[in-house]
C-alpha atoms as a PDB file:
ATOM      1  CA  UNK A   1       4.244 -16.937  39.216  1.00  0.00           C
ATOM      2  CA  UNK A   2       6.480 -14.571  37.637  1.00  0.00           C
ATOM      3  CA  UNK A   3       6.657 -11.533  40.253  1.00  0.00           C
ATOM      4  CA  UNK A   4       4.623  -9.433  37.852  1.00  0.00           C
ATOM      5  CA  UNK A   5       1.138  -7.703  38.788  1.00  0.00           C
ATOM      6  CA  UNK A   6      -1.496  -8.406  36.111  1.00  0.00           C
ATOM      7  CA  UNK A   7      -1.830  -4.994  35.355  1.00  0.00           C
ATOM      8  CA  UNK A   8       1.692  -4.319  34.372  1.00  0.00           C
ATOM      9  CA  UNK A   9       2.184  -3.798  30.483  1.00  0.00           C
ATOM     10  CA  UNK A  10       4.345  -5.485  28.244  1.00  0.00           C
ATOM     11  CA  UNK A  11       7.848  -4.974  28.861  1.00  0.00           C
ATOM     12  CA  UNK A  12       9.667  -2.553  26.529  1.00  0.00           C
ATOM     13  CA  UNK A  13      11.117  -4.313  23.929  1.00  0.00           C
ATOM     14  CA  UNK A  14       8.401  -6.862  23.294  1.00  0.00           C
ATOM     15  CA  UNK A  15       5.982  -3.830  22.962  1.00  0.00           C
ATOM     16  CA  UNK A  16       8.326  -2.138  20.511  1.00  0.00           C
ATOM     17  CA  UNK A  17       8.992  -5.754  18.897  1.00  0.00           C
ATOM     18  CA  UNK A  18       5.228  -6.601  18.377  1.00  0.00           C
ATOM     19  CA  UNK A  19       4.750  -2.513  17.273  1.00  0.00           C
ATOM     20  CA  UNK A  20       7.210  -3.525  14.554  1.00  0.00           C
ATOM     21  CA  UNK A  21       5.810  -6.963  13.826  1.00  0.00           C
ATOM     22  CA  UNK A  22       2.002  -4.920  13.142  1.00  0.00           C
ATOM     23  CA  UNK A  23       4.130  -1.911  11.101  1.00  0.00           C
ATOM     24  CA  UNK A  24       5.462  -4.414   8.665  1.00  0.00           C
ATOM     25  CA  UNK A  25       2.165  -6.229   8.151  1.00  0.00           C
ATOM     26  CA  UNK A  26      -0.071  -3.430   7.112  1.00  0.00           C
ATOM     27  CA  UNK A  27       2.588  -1.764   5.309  1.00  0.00           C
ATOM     28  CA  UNK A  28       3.081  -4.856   2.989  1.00  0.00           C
ATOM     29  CA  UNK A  29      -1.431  -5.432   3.143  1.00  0.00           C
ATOM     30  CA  UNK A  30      -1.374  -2.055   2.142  1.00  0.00           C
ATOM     31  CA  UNK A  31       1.029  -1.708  -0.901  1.00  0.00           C
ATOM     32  CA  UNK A  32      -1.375  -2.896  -3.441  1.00  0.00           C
ATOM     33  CA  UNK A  33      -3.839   0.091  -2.848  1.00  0.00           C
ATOM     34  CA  UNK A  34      -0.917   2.450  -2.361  1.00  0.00           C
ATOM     35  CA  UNK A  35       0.628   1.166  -5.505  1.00  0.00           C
ATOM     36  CA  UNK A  36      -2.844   1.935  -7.669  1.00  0.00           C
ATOM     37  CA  UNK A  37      -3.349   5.182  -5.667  1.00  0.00           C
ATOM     38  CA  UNK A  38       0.136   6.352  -6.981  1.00  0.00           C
ATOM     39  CA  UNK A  39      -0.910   5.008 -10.614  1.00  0.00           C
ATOM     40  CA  UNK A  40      -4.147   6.886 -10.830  1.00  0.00           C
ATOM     41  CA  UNK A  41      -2.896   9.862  -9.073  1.00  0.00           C
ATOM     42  CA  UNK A  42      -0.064   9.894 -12.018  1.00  0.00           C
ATOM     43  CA  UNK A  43      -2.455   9.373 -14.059  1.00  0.00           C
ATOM     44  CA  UNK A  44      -4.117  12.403 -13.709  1.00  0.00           C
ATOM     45  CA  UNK A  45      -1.714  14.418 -13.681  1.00  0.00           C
ATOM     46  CA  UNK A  46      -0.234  13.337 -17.102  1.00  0.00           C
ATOM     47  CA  UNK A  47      -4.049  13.931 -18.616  1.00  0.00           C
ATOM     48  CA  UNK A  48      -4.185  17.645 -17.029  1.00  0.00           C
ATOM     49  CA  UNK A  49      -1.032  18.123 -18.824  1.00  0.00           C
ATOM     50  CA  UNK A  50      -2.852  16.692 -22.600  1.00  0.00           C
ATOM     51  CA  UNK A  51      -3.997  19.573 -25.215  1.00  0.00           C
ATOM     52  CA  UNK A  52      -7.985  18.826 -26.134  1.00  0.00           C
ATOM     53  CA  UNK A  53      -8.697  16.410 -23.610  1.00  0.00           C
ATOM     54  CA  UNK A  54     -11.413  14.124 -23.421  1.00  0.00           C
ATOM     55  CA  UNK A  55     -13.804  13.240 -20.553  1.00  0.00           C
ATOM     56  CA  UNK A  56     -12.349  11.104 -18.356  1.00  0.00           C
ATOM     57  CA  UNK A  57     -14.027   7.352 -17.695  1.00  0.00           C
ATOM     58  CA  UNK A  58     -15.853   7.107 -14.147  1.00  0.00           C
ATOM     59  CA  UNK A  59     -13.749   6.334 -11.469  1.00  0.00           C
ATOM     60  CA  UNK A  60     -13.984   2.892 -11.313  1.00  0.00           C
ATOM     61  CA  UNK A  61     -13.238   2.328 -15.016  1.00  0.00           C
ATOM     62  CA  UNK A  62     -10.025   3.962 -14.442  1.00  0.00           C
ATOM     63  CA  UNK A  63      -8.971   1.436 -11.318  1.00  0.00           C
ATOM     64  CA  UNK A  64      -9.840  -1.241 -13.447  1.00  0.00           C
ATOM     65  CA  UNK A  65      -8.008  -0.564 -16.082  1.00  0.00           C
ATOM     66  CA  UNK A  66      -5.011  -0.096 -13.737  1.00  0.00           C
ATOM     67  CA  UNK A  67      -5.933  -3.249 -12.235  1.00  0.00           C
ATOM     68  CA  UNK A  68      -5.416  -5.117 -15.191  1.00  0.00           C
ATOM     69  CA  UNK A  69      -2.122  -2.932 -16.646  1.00  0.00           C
ATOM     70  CA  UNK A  70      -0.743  -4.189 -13.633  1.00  0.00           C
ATOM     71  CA  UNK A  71      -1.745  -7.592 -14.154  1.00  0.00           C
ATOM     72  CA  UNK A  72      -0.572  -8.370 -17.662  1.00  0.00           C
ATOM     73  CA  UNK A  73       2.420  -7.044 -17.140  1.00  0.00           C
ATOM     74  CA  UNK A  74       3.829  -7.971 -13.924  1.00  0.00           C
ATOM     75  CA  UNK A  75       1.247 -10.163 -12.411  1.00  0.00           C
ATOM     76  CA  UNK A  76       0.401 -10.820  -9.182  1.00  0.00           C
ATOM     77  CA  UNK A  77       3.667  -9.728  -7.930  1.00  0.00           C
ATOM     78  CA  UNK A  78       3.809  -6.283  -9.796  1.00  0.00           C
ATOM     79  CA  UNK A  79       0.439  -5.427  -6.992  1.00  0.00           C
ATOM     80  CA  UNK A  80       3.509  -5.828  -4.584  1.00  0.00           C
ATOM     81  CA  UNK A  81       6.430  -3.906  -5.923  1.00  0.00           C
ATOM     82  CA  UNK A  82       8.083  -1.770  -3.526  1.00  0.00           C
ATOM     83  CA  UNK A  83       6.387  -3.411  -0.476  1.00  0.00           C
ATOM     84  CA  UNK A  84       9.815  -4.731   0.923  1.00  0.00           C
ATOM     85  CA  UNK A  85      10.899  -0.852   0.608  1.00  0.00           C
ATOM     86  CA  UNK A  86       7.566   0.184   2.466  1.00  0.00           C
ATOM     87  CA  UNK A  87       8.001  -2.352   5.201  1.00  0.00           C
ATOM     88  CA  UNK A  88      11.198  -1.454   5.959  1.00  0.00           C
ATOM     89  CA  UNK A  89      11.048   2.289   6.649  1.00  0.00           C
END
């Protein structure tokens, strides 16, 4: 009805429009595991820098406990901090 062959793609800006629309999405899904990524990664790098360390907990001890850092002290929102930044670049 429109002119248009079936096989013809999206045009341009609707493409680039629902690109964007997907971009912002998984960016903001995302920001929770990036934020604890960051936490842990930081983490570990202050504890390399620690005279007589200890053994550090299993992995999953340490996400929990940054789980719940989070949690008490920013709540659900703080799992979300710096998603607006993330979405928009």
């Amino acid at each position: 009805a429109s002119g248009r062959d079936e096989t013809d793609g999206l045009p341009t800006w609707q493409a680039a429009s629902c690109g964007s629309v997907a971009g912002v999405f998984s960016a903001v899904c995302t920001t929770p595991l990036d934020l604890l990524r960051t936490r842990l990664n930081l983490r570990g790098s202050h504890e390399d820098c620690t005279v007589g360390r200890r053994p550090s907990p299993p992995a999953l001890a340490l996400l929990r406990e940054e789980v719940l850092d989070v949690y008490r002290n920013r709540g659900v929102r703080g799992f979300f901090a710096g998603g607006l930044c993330r979405a928009a670049w």
